[in-house]
N, C-alpha and C. Protein backbone atom coordinates (compact mmCIF):
# COMPACT_ATOMS: atom_id res chain seq x y z
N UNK A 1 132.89 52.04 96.56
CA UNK A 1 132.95 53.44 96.39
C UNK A 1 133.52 54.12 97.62
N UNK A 2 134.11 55.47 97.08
CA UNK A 2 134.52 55.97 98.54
C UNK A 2 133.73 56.40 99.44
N UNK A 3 133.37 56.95 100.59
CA UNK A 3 132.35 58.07 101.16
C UNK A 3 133.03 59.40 101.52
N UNK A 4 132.61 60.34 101.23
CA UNK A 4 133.73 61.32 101.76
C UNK A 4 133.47 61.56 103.80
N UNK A 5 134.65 62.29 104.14
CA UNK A 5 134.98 62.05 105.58
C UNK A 5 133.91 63.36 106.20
N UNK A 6 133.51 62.78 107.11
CA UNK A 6 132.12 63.36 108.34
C UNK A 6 132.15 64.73 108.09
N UNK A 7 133.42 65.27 108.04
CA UNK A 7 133.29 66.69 108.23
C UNK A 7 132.74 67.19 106.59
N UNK A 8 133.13 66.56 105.64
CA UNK A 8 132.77 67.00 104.21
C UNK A 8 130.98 66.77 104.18
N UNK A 9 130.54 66.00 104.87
CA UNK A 9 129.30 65.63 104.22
C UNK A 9 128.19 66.46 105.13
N UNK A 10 127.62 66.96 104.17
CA UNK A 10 126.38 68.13 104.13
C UNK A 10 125.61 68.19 105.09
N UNK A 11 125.19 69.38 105.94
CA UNK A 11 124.06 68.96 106.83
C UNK A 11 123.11 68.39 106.53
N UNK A 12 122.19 67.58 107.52
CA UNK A 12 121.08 67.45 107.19
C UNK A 12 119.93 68.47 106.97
N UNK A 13 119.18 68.90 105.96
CA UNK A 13 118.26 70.10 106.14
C UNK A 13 117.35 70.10 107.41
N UNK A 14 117.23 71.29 107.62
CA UNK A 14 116.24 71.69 109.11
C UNK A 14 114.69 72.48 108.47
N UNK A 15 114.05 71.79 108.37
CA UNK A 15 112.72 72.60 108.20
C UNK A 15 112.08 72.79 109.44
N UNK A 16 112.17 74.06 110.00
CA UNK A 16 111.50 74.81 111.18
C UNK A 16 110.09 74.40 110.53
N UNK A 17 109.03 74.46 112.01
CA UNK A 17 107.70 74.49 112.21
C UNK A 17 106.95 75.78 111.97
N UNK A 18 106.05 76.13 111.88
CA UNK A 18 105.58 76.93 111.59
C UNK A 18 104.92 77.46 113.08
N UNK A 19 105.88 78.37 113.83
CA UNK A 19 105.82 78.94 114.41
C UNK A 19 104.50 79.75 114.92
N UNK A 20 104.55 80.23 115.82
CA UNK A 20 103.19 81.26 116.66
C UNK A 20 103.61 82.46 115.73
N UNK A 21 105.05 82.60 115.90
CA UNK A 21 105.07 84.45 115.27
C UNK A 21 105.73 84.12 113.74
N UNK A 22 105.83 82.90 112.95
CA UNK A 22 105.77 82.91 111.52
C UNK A 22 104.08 83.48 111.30
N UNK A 23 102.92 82.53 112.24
CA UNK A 23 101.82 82.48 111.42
C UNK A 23 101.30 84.05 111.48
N UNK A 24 101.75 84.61 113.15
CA UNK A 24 101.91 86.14 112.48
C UNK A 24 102.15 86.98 111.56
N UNK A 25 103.31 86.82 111.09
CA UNK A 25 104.17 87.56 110.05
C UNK A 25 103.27 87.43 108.82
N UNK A 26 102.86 85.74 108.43
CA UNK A 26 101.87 85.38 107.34
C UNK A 26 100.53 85.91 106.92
N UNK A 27 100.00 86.46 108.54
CA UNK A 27 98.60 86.45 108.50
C UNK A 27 98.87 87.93 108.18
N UNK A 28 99.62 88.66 108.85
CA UNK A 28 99.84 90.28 108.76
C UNK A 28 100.09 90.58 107.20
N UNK A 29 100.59 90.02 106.50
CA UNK A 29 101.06 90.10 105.23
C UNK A 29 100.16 89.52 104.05
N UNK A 30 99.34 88.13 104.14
CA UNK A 30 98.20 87.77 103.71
C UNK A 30 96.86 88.06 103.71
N UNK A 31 96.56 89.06 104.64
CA UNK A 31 95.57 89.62 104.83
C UNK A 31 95.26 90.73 104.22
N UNK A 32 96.33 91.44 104.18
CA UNK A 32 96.17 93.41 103.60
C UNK A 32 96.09 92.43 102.01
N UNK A 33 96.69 91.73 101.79
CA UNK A 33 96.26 91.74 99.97
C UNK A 33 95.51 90.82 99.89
N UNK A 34 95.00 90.13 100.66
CA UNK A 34 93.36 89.72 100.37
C UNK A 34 92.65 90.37 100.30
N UNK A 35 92.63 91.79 101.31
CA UNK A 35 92.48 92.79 101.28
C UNK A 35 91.92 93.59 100.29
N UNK A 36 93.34 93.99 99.79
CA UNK A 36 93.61 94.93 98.32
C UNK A 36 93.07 93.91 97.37
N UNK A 37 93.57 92.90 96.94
CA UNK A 37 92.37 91.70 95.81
C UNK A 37 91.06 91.76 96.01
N UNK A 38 90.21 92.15 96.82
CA UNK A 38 88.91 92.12 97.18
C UNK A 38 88.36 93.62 96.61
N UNK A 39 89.09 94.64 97.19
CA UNK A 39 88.79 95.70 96.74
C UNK A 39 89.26 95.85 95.49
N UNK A 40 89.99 95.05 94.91
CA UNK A 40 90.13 95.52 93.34
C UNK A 40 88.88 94.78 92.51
N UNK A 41 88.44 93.68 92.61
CA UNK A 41 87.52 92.90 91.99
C UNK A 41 86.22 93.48 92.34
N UNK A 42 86.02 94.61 93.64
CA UNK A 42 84.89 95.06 93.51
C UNK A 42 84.87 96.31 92.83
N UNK A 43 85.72 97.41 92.62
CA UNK A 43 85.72 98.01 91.68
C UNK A 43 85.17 97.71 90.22
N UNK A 44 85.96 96.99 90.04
CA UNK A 44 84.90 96.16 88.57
C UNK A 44 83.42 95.81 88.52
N UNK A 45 83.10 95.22 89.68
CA UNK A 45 81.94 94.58 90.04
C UNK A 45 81.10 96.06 89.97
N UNK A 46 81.62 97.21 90.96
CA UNK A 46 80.88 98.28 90.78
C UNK A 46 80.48 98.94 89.61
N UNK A 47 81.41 99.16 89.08
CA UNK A 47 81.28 99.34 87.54
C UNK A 47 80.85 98.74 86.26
N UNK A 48 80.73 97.35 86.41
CA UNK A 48 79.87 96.76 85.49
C UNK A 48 78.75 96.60 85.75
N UNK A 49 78.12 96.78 86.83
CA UNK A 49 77.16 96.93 87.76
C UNK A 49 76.41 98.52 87.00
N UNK A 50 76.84 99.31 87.31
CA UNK A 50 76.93 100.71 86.61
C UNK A 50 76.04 100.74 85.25
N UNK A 51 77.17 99.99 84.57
CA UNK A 51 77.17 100.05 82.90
C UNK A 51 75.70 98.54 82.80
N UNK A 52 76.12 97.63 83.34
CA UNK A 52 74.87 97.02 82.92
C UNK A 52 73.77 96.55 83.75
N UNK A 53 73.31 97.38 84.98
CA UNK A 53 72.33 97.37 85.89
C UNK A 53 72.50 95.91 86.48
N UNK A 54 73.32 95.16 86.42
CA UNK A 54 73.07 93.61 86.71
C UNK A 54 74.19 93.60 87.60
N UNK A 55 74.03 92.71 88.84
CA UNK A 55 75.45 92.25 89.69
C UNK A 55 76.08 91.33 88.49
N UNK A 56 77.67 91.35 88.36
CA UNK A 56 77.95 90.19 87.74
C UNK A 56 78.61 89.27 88.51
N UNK A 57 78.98 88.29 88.18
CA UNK A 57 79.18 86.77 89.04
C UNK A 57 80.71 86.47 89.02
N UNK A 58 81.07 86.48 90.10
CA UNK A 58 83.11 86.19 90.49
C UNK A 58 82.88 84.89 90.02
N UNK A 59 84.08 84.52 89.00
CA UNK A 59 84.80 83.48 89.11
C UNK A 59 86.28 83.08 89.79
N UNK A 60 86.09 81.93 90.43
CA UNK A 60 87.52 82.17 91.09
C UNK A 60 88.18 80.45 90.53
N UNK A 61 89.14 80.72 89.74
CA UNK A 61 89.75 79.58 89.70
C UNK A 61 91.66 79.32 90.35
N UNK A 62 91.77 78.16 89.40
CA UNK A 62 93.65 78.66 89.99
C UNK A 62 94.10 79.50 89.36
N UNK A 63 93.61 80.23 88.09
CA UNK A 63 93.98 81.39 87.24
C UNK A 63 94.50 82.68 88.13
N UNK A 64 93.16 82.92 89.16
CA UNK A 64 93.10 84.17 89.89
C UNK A 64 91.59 83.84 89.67
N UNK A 65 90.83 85.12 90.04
CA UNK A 65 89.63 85.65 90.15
C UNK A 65 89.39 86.66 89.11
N UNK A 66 88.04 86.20 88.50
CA UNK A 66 87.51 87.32 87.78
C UNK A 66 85.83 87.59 88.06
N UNK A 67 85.66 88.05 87.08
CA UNK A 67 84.16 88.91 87.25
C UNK A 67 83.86 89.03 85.41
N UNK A 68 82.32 88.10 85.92
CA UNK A 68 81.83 87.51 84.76
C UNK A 68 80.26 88.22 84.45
N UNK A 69 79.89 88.56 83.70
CA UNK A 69 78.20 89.05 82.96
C UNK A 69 78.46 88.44 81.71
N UNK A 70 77.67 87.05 81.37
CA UNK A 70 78.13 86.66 80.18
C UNK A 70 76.79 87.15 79.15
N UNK A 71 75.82 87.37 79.34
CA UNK A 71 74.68 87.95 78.86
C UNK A 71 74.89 89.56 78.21
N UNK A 72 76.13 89.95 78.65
CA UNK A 72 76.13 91.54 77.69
C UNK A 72 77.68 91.67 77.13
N UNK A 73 77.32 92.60 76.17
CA UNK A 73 77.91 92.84 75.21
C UNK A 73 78.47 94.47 75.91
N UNK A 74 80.00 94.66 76.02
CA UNK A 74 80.18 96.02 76.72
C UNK A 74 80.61 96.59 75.22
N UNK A 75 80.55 97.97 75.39
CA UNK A 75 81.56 98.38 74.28
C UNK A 75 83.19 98.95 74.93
N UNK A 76 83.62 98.40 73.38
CA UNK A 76 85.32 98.58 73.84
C UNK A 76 85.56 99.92 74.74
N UNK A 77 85.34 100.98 74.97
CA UNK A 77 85.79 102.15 75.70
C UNK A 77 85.13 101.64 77.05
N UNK A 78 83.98 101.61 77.49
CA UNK A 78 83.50 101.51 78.73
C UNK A 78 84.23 100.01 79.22
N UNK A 79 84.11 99.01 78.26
CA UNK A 79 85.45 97.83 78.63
C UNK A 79 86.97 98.34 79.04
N UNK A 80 87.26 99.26 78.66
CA UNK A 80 88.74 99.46 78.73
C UNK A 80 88.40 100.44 79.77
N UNK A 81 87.62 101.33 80.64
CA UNK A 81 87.42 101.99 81.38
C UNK A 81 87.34 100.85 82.52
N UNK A 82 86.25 99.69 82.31
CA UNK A 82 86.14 98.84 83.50
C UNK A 82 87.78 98.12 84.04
N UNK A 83 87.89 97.67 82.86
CA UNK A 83 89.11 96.76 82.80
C UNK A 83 90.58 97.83 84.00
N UNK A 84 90.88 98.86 83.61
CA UNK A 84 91.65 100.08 84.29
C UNK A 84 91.42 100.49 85.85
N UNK A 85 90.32 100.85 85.29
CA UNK A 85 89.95 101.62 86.71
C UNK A 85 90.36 101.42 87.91
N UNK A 86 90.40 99.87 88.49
CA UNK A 86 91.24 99.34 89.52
C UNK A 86 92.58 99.98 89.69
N UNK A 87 92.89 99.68 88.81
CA UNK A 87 94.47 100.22 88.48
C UNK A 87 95.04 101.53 88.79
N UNK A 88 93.99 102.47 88.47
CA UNK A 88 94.00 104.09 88.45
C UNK A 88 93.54 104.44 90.23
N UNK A 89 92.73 103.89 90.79
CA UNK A 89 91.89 104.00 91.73
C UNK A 89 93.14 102.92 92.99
N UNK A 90 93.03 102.19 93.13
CA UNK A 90 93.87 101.88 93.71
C UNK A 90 95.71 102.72 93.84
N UNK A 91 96.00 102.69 92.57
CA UNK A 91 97.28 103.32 92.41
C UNK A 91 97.17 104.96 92.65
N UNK A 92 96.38 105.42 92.55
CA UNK A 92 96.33 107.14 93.06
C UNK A 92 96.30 106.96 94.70
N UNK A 93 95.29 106.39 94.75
CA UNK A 93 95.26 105.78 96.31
C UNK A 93 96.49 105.89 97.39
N UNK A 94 96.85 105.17 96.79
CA UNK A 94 98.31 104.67 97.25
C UNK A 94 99.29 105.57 97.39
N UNK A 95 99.15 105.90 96.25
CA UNK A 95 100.63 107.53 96.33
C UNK A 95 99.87 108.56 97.00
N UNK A 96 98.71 108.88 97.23
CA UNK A 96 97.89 109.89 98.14
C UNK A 96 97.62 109.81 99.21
N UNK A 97 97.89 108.21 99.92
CA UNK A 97 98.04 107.99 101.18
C UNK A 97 99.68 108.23 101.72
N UNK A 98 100.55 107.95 101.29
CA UNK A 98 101.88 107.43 101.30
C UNK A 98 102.37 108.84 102.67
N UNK A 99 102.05 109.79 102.30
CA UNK A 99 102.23 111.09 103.34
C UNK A 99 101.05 111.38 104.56
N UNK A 100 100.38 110.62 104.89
CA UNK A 100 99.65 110.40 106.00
C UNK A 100 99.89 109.18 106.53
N UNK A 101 100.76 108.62 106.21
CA UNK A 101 101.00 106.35 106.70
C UNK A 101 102.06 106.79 107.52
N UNK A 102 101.73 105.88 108.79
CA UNK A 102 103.38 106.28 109.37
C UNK A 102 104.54 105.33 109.08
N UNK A 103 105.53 105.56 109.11
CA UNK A 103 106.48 105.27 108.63
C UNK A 103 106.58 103.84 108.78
N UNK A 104 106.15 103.12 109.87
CA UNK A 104 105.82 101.69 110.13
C UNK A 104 105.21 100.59 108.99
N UNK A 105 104.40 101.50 108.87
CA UNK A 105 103.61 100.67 107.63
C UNK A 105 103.81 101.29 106.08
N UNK A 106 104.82 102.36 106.29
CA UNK A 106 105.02 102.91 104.44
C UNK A 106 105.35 101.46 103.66
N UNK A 107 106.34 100.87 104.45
CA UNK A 107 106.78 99.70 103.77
C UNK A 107 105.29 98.76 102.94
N UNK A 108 105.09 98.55 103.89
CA UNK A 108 103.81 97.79 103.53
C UNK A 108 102.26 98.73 102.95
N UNK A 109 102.37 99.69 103.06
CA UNK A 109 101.54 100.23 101.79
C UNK A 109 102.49 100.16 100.53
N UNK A 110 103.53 100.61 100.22
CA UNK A 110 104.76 100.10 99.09
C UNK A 110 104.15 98.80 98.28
N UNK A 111 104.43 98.11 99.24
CA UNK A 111 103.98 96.35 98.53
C UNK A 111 103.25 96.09 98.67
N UNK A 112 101.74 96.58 99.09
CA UNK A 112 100.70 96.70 98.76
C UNK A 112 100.36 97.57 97.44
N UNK A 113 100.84 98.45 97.05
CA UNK A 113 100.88 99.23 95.79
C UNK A 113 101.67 98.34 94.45
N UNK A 114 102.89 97.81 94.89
CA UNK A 114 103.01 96.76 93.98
C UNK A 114 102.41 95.50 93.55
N UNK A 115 101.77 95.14 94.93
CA UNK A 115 101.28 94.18 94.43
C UNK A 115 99.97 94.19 93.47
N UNK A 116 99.11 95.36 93.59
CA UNK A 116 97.91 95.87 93.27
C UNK A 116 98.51 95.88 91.71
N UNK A 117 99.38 96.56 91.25
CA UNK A 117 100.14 96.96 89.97
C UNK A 117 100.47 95.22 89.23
N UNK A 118 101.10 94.21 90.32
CA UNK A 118 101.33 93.20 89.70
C UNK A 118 99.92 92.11 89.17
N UNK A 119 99.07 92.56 90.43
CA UNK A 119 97.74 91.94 90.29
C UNK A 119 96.57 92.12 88.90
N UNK A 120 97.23 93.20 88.66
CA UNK A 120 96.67 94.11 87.59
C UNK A 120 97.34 93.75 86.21
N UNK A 121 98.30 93.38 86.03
CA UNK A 121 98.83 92.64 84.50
C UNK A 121 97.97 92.46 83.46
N UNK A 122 96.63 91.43 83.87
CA UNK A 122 95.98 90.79 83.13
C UNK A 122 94.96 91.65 82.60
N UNK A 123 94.80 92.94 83.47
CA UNK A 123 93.75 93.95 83.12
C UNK A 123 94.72 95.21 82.08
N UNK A 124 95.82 95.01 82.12
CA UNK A 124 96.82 96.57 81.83
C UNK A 124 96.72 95.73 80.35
N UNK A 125 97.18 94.42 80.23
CA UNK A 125 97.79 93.72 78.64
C UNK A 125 96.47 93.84 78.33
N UNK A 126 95.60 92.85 78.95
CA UNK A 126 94.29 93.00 78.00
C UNK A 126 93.79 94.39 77.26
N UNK A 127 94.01 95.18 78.01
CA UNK A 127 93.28 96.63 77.68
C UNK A 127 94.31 97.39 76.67
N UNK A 128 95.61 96.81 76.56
CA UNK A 128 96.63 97.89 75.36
C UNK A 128 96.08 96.72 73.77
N UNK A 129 95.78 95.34 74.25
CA UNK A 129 95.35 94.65 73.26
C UNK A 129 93.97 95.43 73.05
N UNK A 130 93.15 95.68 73.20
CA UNK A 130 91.73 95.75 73.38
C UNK A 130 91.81 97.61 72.77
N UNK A 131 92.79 98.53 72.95
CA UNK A 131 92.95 99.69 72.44
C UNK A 131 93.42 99.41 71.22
N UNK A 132 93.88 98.12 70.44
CA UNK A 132 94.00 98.05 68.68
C UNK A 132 92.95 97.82 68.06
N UNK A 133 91.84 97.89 68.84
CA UNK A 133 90.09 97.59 68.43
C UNK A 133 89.59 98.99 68.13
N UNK A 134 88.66 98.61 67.28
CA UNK A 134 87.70 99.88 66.53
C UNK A 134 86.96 100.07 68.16
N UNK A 135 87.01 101.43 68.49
CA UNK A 135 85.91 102.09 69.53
C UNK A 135 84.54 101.54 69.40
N UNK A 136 84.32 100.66 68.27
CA UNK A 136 83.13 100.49 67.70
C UNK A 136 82.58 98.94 68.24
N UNK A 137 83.78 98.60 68.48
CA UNK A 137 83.84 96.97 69.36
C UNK A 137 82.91 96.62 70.32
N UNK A 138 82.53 95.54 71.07
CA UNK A 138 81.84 94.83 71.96
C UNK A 138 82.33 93.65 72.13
N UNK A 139 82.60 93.49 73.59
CA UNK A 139 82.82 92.93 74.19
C UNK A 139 82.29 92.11 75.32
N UNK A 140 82.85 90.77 75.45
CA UNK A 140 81.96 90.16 76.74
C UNK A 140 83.13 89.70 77.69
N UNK A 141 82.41 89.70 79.31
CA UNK A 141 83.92 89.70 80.00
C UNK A 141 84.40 88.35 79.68
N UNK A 142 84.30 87.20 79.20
CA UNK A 142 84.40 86.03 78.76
C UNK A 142 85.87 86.19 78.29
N UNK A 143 85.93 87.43 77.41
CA UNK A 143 87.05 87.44 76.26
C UNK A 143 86.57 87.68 74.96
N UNK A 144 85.10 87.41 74.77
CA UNK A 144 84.46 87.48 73.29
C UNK A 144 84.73 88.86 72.70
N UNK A 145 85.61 88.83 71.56
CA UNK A 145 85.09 90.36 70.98
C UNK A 145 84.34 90.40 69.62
N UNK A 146 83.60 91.76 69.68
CA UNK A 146 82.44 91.08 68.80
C UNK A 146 83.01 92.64 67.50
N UNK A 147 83.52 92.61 66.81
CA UNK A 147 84.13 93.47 65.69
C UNK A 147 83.29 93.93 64.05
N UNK A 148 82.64 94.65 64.16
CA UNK A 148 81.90 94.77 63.22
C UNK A 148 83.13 94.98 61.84
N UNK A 149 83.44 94.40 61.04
CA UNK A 149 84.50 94.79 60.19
C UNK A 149 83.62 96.11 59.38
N UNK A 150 82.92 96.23 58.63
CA UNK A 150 82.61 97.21 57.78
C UNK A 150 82.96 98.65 58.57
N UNK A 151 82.99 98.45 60.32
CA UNK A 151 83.46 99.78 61.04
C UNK A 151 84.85 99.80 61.28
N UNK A 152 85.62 99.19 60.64
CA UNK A 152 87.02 99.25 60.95
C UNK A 152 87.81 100.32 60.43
N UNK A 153 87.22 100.84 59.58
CA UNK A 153 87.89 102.29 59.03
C UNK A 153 88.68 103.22 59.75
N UNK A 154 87.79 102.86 61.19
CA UNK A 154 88.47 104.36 62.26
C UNK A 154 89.51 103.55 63.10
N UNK A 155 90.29 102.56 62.65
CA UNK A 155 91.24 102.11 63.51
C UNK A 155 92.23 102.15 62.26
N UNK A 156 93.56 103.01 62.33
CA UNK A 156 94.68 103.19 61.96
C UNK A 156 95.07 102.00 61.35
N UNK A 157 96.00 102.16 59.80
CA UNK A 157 96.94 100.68 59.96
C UNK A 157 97.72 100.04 60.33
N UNK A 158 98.40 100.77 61.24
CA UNK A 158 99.66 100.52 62.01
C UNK A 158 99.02 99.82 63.39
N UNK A 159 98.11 99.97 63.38
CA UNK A 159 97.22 99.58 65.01
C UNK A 159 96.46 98.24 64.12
N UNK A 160 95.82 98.44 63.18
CA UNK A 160 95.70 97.32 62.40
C UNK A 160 96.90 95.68 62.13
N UNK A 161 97.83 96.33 62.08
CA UNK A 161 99.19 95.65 61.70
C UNK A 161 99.59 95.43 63.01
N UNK A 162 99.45 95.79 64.03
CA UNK A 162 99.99 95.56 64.97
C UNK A 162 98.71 94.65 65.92
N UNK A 163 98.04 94.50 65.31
CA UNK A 163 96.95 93.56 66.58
C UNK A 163 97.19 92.49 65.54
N UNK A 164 97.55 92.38 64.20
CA UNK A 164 97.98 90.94 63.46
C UNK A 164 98.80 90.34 63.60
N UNK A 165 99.67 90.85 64.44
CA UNK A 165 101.20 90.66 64.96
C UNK A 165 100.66 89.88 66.08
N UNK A 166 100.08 90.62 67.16
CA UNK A 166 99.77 89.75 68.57
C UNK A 166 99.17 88.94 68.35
N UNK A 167 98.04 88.48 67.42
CA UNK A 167 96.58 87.60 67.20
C UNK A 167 97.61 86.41 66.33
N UNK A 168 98.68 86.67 65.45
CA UNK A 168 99.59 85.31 65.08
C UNK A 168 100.02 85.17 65.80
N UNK A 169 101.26 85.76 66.79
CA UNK A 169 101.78 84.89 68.01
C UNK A 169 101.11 84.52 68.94
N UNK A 170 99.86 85.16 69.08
CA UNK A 170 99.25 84.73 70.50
C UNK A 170 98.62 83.46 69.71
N UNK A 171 98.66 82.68 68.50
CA UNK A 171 97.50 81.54 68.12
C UNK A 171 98.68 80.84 67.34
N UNK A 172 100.20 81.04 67.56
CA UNK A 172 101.52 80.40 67.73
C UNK A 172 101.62 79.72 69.09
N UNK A 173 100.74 80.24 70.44
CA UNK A 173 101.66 80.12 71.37
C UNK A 173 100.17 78.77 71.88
N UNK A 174 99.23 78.70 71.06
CA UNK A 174 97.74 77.97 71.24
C UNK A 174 98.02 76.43 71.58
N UNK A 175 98.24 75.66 72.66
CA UNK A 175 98.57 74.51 72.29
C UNK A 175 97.20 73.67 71.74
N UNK A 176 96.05 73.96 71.74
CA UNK A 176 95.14 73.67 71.27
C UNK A 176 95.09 73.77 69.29
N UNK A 177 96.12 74.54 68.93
CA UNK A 177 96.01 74.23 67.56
C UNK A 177 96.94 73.45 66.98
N UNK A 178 96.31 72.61 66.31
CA UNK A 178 96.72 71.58 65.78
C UNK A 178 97.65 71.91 64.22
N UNK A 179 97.70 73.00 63.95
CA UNK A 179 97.95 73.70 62.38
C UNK A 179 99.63 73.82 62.39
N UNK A 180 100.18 74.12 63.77
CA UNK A 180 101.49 74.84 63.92
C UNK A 180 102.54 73.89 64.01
């Protein structure tokens, strides 16, 4: 075979060490949203706390972190109030600080505000799913929803039709079912 000539052939890669002022840069930047993640999971904690007199119990897996009371049943509005609130509370936050931050750190309140917003996904989807539910609903932070059908009257059909839509693709996308 041929080899191609010295000058054609590729550097070798350089992986730098992890520096005194990388682990700076890391720690400065890993910290404020350990930070902001801490204070968002206690918001919840406060609030389910609130609603059901009980501390409830962090789970932390490779998922992310949540916050568990598997013993109660919330109802859908005060669920969709818990589930938010982070979101609202943090994100007002943020834009209400933004004109007192000095300009040094606007950046990094910025992406601290995004990240809070990105951190928040799992609480924003759950809760537009969880608004095609009868007000009449209960819930456990597990995921359980507990749906009285005979009260389904006061949920629209189009909101009806449209949580049958998500509940087939989302049990399309199940690799646990064996049916598809």
């Amino acid at each position: 075979g041929e080899s191609l000539r010295p000058e054609y052939q590729p550097p070798t890669p350089h992986f730098p060490g992890l520096s005194h002022n990388l682990l700076i840069i890391i720690f400065r930047i890993a910290a404020p949203v350990l930070i902001l993640i801490s204070i968002h999971e206690f918001i919840h904690t406060l609030i389910l706390y609130f609603y059901t007199g009980q501390w409830p119990k962090v789970k932390a897996s490779l998922d992310g972190i949540s916050i568990r009371t598997p013993q109660w049943y919330i109802p859908r509005n005060q669920f969709l109030f818990i589930n938010l609130a982070p979101v609202f509370i943090l994100g007002i936050s943020g834009l209400f600080l933004i004109p007192f931050v000095s300009q040094n750190y606007l950046s990094l309140l910025i992406f601290l505000f995004t990240i809070s917003i990105g951190a928040s996904y799992a609480d924003i989807t759950s809760s537009l799913y969880l608004f095609l539910h009868s007000p009449s609903s209960y819930l456990k932070t597990s995921g359980v929803i507990f749906v009285n059908r005979s009260l389904e009257n006061d949920v629209p059909k189009l909101k009806k039709s449209i949580r049958t839509s998500v509940e087939s693709f989302i049990a399309k996308l199940d690799p646990l079912d064996e049916s598809g």
